[in-house]
C-alpha atoms as a PDB file:
ATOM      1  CA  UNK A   1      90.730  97.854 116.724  1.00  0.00           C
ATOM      2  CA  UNK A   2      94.564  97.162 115.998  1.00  0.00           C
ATOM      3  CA  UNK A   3      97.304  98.098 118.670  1.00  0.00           C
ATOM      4  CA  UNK A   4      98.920  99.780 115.788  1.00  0.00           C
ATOM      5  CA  UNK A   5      98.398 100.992 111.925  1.00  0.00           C
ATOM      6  CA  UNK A   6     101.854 100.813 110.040  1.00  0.00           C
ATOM      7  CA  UNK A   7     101.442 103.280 106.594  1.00  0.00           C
ATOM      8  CA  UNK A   8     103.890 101.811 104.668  1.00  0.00           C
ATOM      9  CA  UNK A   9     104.879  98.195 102.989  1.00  0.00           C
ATOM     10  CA  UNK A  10     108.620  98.709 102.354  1.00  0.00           C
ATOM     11  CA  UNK A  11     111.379  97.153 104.545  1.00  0.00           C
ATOM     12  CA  UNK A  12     111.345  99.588 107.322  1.00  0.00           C
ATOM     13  CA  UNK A  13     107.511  98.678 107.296  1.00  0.00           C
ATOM     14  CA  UNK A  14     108.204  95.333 107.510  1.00  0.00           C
ATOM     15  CA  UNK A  15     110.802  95.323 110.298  1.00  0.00           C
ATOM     16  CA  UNK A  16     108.396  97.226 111.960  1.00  0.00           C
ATOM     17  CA  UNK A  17     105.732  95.061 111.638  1.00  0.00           C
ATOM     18  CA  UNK A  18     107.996  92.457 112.889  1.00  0.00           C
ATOM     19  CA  UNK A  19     108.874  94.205 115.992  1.00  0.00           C
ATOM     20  CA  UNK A  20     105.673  94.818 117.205  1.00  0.00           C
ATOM     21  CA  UNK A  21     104.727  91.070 116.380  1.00  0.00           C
ATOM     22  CA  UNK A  22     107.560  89.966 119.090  1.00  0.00           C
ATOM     23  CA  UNK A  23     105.571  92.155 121.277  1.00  0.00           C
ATOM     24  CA  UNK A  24     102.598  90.246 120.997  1.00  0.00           C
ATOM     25  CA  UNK A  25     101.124  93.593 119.536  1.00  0.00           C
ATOM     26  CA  UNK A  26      98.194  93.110 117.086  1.00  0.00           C
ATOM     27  CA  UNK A  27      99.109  95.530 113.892  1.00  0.00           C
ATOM     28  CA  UNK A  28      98.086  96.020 110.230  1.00  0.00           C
ATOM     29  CA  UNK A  29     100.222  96.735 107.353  1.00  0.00           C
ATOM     30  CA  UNK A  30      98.783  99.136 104.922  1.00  0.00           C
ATOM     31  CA  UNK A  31     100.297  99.023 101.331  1.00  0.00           C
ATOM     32  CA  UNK A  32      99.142 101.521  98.178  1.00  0.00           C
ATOM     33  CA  UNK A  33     101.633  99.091  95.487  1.00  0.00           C
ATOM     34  CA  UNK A  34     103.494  95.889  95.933  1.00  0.00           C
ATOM     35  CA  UNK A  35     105.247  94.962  99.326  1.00  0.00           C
ATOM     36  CA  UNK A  36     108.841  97.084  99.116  1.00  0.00           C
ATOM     37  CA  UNK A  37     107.216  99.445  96.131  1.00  0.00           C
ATOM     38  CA  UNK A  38     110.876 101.430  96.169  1.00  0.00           C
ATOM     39  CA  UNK A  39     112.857  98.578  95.046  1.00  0.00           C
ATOM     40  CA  UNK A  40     110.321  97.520  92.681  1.00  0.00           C
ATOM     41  CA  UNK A  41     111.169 100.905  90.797  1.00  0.00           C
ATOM     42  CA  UNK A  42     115.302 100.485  91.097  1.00  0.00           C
ATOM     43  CA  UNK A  43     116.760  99.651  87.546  1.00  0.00           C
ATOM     44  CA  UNK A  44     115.650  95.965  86.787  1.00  0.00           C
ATOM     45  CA  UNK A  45     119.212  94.684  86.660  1.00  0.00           C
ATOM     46  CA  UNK A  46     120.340  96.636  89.556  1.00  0.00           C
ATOM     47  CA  UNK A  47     122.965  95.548  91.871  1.00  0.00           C
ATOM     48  CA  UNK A  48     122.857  97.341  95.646  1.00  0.00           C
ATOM     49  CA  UNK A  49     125.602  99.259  97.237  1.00  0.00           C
ATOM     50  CA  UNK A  50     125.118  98.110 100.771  1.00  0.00           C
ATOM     51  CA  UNK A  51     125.922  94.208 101.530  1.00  0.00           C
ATOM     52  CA  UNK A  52     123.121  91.920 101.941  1.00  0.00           C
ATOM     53  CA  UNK A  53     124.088  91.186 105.496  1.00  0.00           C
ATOM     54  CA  UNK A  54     122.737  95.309 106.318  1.00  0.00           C
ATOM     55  CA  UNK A  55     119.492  94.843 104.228  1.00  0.00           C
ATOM     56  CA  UNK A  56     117.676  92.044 106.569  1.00  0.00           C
ATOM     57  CA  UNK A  57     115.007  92.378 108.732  1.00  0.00           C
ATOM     58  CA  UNK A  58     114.120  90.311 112.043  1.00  0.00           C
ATOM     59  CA  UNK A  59     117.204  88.751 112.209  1.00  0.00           C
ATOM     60  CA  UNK A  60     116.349  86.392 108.956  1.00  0.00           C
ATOM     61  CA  UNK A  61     119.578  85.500 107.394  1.00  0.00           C
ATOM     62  CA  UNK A  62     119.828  86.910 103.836  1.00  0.00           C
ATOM     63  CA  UNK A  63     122.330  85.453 101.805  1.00  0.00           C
ATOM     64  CA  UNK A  64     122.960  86.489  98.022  1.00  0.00           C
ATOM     65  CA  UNK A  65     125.055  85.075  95.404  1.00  0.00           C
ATOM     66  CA  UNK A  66     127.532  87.860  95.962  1.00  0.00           C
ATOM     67  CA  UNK A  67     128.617  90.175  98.772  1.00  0.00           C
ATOM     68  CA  UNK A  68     126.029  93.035  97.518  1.00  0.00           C
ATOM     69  CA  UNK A  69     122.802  91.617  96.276  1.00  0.00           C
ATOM     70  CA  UNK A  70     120.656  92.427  92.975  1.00  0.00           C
ATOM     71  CA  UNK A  71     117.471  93.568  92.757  1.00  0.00           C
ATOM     72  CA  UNK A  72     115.479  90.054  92.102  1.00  0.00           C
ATOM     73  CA  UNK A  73     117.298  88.545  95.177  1.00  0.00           C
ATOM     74  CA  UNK A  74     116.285  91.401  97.096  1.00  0.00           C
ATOM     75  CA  UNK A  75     112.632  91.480  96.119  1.00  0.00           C
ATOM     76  CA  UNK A  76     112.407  87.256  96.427  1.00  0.00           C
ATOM     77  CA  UNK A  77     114.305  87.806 100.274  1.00  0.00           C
ATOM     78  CA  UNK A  78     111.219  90.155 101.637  1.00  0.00           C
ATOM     79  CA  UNK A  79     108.242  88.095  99.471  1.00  0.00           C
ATOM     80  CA  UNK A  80     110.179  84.799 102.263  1.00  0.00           C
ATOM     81  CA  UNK A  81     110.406  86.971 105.059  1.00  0.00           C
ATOM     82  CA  UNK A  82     106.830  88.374 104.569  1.00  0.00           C
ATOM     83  CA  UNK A  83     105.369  84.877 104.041  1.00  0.00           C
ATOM     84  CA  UNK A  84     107.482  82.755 106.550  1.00  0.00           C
ATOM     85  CA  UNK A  85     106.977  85.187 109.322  1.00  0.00           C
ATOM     86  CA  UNK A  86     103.286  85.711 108.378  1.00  0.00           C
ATOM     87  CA  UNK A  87     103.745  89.595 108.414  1.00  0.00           C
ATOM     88  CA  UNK A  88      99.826  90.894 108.166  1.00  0.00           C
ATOM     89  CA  UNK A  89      99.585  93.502 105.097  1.00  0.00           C
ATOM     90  CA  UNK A  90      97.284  94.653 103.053  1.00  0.00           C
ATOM     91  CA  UNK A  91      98.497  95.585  99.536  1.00  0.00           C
ATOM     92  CA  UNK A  92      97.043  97.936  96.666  1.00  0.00           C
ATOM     93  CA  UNK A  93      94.753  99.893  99.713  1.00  0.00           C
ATOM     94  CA  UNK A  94      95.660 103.509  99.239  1.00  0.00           C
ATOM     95  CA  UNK A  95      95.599 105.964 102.801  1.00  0.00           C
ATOM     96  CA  UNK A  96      93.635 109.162 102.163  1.00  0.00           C
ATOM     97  CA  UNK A  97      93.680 110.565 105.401  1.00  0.00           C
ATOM     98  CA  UNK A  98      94.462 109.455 109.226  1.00  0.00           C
ATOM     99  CA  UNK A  99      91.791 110.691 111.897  1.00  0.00           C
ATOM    100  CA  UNK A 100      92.340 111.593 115.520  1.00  0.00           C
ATOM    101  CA  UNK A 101      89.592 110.614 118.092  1.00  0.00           C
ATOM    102  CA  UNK A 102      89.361 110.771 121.673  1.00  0.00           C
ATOM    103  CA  UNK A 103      91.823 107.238 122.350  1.00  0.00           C
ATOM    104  CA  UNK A 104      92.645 106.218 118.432  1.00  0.00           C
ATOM    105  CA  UNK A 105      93.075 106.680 115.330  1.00  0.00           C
ATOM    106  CA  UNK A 106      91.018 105.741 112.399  1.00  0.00           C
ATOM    107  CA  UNK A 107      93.056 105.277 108.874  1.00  0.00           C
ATOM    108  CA  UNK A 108      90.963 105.974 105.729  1.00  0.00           C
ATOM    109  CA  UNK A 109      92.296 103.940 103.625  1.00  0.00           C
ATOM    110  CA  UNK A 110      90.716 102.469 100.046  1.00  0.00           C
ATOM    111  CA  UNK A 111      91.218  99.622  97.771  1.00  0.00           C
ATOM    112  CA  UNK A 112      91.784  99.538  93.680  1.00  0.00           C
ATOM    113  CA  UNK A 113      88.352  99.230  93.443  1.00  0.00           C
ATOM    114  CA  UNK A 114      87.672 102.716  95.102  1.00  0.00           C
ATOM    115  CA  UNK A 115      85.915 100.902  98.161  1.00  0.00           C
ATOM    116  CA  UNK A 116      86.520 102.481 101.594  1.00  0.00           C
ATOM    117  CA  UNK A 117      88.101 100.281 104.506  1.00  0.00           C
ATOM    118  CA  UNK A 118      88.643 102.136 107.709  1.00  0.00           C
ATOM    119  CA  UNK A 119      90.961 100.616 110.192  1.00  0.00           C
ATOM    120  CA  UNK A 120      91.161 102.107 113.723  1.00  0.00           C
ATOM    121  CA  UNK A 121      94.406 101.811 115.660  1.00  0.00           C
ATOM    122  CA  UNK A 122      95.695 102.819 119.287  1.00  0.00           C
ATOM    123  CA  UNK A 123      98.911 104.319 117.636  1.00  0.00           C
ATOM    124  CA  UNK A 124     100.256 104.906 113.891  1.00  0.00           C
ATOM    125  CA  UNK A 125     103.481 104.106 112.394  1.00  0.00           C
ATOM    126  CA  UNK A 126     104.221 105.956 109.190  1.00  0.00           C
ATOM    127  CA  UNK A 127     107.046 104.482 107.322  1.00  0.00           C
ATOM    128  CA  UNK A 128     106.278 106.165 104.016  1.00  0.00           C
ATOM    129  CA  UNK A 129     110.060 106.012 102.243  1.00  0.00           C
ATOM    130  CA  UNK A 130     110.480 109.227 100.055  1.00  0.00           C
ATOM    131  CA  UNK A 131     110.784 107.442  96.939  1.00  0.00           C
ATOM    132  CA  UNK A 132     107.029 107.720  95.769  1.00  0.00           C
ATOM    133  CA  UNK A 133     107.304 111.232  95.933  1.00  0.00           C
ATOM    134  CA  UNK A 134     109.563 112.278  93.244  1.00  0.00           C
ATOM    135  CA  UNK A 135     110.652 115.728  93.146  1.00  0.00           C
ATOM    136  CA  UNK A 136     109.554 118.110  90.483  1.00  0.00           C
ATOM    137  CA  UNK A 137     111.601 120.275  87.800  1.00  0.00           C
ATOM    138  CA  UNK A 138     108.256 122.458  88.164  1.00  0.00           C
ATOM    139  CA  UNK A 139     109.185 123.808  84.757  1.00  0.00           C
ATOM    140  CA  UNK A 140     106.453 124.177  81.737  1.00  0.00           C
ATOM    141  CA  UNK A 141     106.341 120.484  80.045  1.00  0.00           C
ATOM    142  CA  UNK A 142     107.608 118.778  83.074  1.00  0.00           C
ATOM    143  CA  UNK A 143     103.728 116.710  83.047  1.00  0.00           C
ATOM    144  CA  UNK A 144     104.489 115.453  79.570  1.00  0.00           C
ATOM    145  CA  UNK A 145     104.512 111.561  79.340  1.00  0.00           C
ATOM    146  CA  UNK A 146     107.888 111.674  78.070  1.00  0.00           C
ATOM    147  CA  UNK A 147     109.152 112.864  81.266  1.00  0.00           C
ATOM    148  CA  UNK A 148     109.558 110.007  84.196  1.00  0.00           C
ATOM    149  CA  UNK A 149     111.537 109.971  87.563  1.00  0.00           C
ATOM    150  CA  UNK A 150     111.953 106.048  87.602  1.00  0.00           C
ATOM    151  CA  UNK A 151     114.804 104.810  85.313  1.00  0.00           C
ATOM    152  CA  UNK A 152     113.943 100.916  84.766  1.00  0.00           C
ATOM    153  CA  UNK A 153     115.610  99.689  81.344  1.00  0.00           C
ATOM    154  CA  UNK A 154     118.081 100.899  78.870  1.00  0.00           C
ATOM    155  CA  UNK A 155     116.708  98.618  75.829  1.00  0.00           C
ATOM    156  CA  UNK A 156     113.828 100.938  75.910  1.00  0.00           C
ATOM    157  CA  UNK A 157     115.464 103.707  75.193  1.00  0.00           C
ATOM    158  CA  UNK A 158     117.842 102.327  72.271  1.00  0.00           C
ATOM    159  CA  UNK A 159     118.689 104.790  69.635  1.00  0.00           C
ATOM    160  CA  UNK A 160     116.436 107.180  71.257  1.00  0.00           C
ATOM    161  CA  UNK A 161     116.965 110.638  72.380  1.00  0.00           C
ATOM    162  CA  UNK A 162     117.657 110.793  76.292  1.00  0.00           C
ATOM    163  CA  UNK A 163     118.338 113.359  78.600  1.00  0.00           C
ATOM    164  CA  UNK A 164     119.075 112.791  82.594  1.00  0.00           C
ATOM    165  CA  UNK A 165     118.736 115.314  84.720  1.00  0.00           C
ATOM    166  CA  UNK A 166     120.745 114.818  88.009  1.00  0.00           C
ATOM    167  CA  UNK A 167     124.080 114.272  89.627  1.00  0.00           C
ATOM    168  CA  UNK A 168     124.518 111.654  91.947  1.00  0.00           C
ATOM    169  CA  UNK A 169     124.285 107.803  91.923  1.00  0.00           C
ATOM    170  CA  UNK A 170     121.014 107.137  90.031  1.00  0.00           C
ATOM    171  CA  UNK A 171     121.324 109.875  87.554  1.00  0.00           C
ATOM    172  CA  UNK A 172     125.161 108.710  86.665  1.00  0.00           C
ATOM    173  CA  UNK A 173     123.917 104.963  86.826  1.00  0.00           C
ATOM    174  CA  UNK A 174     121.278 105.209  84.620  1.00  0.00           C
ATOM    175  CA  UNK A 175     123.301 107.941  81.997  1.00  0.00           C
ATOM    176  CA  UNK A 176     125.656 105.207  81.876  1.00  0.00           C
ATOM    177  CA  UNK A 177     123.073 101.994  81.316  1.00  0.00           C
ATOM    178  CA  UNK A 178     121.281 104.341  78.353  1.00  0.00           C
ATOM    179  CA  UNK A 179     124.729 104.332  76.562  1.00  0.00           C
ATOM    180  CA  UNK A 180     125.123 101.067  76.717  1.00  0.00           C
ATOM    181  CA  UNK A 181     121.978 100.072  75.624  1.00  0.00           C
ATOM    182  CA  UNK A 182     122.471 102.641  72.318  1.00  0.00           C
ATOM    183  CA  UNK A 183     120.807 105.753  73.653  1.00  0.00           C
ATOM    184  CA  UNK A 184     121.951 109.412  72.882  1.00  0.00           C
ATOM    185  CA  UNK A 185     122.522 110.637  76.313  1.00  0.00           C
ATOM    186  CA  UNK A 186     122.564 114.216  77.802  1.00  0.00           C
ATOM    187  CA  UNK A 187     123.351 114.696  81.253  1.00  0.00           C
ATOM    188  CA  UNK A 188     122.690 117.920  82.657  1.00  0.00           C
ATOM    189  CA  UNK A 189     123.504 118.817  86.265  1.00  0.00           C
ATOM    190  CA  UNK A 190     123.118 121.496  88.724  1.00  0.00           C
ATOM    191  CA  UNK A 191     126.615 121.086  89.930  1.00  0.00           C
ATOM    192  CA  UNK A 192     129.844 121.121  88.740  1.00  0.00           C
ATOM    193  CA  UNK A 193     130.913 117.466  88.382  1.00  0.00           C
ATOM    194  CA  UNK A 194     129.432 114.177  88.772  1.00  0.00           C
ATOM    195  CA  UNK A 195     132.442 112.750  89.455  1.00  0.00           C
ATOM    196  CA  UNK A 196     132.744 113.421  92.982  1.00  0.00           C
ATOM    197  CA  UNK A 197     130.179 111.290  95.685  1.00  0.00           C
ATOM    198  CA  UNK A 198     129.167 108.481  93.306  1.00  0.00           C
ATOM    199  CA  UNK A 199     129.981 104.784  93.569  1.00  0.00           C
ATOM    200  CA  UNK A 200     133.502 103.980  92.782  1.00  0.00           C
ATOM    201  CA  UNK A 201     131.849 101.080  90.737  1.00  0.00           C
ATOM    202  CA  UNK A 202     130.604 103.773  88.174  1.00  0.00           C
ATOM    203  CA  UNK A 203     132.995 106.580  88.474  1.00  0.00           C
ATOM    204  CA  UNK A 204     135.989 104.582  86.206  1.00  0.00           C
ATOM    205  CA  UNK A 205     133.005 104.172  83.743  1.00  0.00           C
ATOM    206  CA  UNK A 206     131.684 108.153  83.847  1.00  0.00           C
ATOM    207  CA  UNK A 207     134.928 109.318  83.796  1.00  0.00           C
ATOM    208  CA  UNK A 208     135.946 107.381  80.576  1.00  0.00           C
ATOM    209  CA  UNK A 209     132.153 108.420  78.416  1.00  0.00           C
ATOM    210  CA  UNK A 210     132.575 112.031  79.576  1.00  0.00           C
ATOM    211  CA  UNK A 211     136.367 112.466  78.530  1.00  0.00           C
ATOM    212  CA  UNK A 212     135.536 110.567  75.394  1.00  0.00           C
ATOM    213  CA  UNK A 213     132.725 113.040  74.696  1.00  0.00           C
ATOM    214  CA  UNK A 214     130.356 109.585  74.202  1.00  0.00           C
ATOM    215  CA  UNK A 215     127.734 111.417  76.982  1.00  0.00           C
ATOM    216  CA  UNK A 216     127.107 115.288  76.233  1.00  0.00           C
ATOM    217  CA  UNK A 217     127.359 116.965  79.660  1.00  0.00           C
ATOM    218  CA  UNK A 218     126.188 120.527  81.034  1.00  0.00           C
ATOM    219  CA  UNK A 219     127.923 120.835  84.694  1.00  0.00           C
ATOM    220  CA  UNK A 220     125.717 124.323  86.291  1.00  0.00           C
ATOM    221  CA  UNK A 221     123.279 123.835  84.108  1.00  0.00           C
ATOM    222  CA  UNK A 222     119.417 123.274  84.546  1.00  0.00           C
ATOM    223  CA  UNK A 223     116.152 122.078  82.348  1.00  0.00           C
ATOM    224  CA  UNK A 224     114.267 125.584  80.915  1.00  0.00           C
ATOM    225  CA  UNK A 225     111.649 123.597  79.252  1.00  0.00           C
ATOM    226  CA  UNK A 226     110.173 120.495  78.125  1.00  0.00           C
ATOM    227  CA  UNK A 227     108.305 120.329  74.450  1.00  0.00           C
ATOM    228  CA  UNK A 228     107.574 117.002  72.777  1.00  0.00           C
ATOM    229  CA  UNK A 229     110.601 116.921  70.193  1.00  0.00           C
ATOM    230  CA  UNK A 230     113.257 119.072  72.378  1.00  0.00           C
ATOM    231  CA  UNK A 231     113.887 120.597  75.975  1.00  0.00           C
ATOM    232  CA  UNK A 232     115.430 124.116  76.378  1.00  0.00           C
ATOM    233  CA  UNK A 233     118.569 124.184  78.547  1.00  0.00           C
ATOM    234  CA  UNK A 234     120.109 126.888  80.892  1.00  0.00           C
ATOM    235  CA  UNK A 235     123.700 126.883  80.894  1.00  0.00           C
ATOM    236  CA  UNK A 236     126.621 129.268  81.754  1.00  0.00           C
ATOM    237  CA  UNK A 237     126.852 129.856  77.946  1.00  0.00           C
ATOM    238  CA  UNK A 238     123.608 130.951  77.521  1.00  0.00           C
ATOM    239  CA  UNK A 239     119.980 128.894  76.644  1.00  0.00           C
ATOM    240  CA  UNK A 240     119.881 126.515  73.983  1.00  0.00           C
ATOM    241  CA  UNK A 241     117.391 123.680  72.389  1.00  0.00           C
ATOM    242  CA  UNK A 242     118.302 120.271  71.575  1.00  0.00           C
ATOM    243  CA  UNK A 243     116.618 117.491  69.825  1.00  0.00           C
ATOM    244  CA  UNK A 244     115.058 115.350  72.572  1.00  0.00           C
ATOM    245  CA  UNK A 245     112.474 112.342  72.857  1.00  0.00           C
ATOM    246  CA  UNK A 246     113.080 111.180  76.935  1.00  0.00           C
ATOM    247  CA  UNK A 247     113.591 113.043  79.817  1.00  0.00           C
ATOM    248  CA  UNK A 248     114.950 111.154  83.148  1.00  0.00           C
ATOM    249  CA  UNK A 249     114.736 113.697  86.067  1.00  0.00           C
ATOM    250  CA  UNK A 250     116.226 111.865  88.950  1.00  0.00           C
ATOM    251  CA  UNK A 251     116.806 114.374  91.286  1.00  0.00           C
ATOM    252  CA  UNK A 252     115.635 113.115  94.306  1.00  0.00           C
ATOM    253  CA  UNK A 253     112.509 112.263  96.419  1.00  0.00           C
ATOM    254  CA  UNK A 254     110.976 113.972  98.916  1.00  0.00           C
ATOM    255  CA  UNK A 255     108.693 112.596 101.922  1.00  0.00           C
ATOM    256  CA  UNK A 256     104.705 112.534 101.523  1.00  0.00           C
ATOM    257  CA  UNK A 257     104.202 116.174 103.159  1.00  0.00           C
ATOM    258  CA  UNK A 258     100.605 115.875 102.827  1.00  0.00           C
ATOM    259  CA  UNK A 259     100.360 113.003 104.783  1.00  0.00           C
ATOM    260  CA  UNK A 260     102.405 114.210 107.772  1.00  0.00           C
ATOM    261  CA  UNK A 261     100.919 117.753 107.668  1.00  0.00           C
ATOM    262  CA  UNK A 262      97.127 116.155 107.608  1.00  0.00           C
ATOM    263  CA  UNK A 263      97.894 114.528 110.656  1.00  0.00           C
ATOM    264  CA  UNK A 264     100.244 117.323 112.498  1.00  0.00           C
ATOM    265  CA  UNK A 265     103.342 116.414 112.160  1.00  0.00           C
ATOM    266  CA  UNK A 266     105.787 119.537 111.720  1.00  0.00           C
ATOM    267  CA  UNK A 267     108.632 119.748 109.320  1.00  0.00           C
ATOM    268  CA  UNK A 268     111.506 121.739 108.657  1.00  0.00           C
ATOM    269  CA  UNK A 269     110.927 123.699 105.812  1.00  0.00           C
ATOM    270  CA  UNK A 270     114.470 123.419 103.926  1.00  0.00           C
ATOM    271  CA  UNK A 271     115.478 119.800 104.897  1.00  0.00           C
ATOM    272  CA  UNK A 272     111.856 118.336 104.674  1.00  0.00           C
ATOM    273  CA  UNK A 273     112.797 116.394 108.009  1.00  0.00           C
ATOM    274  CA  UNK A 274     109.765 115.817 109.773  1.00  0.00           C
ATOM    275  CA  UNK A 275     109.467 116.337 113.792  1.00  0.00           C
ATOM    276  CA  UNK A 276     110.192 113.288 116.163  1.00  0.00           C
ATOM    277  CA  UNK A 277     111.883 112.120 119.172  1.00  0.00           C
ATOM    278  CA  UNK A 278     115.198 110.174 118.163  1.00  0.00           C
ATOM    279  CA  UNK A 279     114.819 107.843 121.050  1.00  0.00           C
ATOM    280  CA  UNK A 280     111.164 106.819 120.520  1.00  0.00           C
ATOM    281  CA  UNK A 281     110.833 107.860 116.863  1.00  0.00           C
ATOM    282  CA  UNK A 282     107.550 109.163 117.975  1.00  0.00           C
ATOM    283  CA  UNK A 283     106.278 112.446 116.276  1.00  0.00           C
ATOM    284  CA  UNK A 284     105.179 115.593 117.666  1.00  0.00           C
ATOM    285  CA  UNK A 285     101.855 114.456 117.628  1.00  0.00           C
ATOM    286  CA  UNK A 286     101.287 112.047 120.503  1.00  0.00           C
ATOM    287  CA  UNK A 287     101.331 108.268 119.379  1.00  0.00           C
ATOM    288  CA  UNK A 288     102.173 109.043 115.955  1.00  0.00           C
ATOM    289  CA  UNK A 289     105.405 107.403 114.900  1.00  0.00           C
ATOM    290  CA  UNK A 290     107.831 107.798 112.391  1.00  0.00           C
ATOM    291  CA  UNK A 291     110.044 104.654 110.713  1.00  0.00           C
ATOM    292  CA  UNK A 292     112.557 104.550 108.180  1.00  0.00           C
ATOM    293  CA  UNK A 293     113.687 106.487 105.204  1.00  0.00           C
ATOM    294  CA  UNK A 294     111.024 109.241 105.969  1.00  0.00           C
ATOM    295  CA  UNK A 295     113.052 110.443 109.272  1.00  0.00           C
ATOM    296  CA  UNK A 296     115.394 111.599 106.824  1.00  0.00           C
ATOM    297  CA  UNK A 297     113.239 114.355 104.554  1.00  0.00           C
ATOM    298  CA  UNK A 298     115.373 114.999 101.775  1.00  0.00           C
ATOM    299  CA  UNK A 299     118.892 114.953 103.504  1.00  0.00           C
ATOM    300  CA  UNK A 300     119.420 111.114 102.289  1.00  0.00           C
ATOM    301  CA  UNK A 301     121.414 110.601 105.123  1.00  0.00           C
ATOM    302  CA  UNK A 302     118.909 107.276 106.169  1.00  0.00           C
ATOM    303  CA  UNK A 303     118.912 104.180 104.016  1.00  0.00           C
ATOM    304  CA  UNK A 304     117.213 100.612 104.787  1.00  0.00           C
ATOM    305  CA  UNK A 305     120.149  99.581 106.461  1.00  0.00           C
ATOM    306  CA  UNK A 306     119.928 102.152 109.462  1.00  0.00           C
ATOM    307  CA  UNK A 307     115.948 102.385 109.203  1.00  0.00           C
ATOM    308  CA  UNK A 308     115.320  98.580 109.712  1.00  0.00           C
ATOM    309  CA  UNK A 309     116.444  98.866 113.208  1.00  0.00           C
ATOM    310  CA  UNK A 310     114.094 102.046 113.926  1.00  0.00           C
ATOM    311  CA  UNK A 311     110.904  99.657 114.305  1.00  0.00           C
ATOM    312  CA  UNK A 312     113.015  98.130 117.688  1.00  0.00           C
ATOM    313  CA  UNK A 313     112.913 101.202 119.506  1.00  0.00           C
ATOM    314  CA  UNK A 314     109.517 102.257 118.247  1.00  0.00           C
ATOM    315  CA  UNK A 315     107.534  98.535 119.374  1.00  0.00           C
ATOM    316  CA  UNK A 316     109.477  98.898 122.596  1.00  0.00           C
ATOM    317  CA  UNK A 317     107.737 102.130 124.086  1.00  0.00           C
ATOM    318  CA  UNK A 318     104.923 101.219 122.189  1.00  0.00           C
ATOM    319  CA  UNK A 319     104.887  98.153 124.139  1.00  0.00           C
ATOM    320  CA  UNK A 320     105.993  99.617 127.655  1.00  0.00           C
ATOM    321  CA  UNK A 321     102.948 102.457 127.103  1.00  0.00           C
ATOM    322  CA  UNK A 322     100.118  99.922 126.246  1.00  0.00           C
ATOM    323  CA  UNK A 323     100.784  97.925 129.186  1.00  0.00           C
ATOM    324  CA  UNK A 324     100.971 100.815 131.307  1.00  0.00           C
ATOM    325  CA  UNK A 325      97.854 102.082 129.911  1.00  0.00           C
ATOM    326  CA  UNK A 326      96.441  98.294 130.431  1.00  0.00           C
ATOM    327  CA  UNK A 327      97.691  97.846 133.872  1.00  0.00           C
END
């Protein structure tokens, strides 16, 4: 029997895990991939946006080479802080459902082997992310193997065939990496610019391929369908096919709504933002809490560096209730 059960290995896991390990609360990590799976599936030479001072945890200095840190920095600064601080998690064990009986909680969870491991818990942290839930294009071809909603490499792609569907940061990121590396790139977006929202540090770049006419680009235009040589496209001219071998659909991510469902936990049905109390992040079903990037549904209006401190508030009432419950 744990104090707590945190679903979730990324860094609003972590921090979480930290919290309630000032506490002197006994807790277990539970991990389906590698600790912090969502940056393991940024681009492999990415650099971040936010400074590496608003990306620690536990108040462990993190200090990169420069002001906003890459991707291997990034990964190598939460392997230290999960080693140094001893943070207890168990990778590769995949949660099928959550449990409620009369005083806990019991976590079915299973390892890569298929084996079962239950872990019972007073109280349940789920700190999910969004970005293992990709969402869909839902349109016919969108399961073929072609189609991925990761971007890692641009040498893979070389001389290749590419279209990215999207219109914000990744999408423009990655449309311009695939021209570098000697991809034909089509970017087709919903909207009617890309060049409005997105990093300064790529819009100089975007700008320059679009007006050049070095990336093809349909503005208010969406994915029909998806064969293996070509994808159909909708545009305000009409529908048309064009030769295709890759499709990139970064369009977003989307909380685990099966998991939170399961359990109880309500959610608005446009913004995907799940129930909770913003002072004890604590769901509407009684101690089940809610950490991180999930709070935030589909709104992307939470990042790491404003769900690292949510474990703080959530290991304090924990805390205050256990004792009262002890006392």
């Amino acid at each position: 029997m744990y104090d707590v059960v945190i679903i979730g290995g990324g860094p609003c896991g972590l921090s979480t895990g930290l919290a309630l390990q000032e506490k002197g609360l006994t807790y277990v990590i539970i991990e389906k991939e590698a600790i912090v799976n969502s940056i393991v599936n940024c681009p492999l030479h990415m650099t971040f946006y936010s400074t590496s001072d608003r990306l620690e945890i536990g108040n462990i200095p993190f200090l990169s080479q420069d002001v906003r840190p890459s991707r291997t920095e990034l990964l190598k600064y939460y392997r230290l802080v999960t080693e140094r601080q001893e943070i207890n998690i168990k990778c590769y064990q995949k949660v099928n459902s959550i449990s409620k009986n009369v005083s806990s909680f019991t976590v079915h969870a299973e390892d890569r082997h298929g084996n079962a491991i239950p872990y019972e818990a007073k109280m349940i942290v789920i700190a999910t992310g969004i970005f293992d839930t990709p969402r869909q294009l839902d349109v016919r071809g969108d399961h073929l193997s072609k189609v991925s909603h990761y971007y890692k490499e641009g040498h893979l792609y070389y001389g290749q065939h590419v279209a990215v569907v999207g219109g914000k940061n990744s999408a423009v990121e990655a449309a311009i990496d695939l021209h570098r590396n000697g991809a034909h790139v089509t970017l087709v977006h919903r909207g009617e610019t890309v060049l409005e929202g997105i990093k300064p540090s790529l819009l100089l770049d975007m700008r320059n391929l679009l007006k050049k006419g070095q990336i093809e680009f349909y503005p208010n235009s969406s994915i029909a369908d998806i064969d293996e040589t070509s994808i159909r496209i909708h545009s305000p001219e009409g529908t048309f096919t064009i030769q295709n071998d890759y499709v990139l659909s970064l369009i977003g991510y989307q909380p685990n709504i099966s998991m939170l469902q399961n359990i109880g936990i309500q959610t608005d049905h446009s913004s995907l933002v799940p129930s909770f109390n913003p002072e004890t992040y604590e769901s509407n079903v009684k101690n089940v809490f809610l950490s991180g990037v999930v709070t935030g549904g589909i709104t992307n209006r939470v990042y790491i560096e404003d769900g690292r401190f949510h474990g703080l508030k959530i290991a304090e009432e924990i805390a205050q209730r256990l004792s009262y419950v002890q006392s």
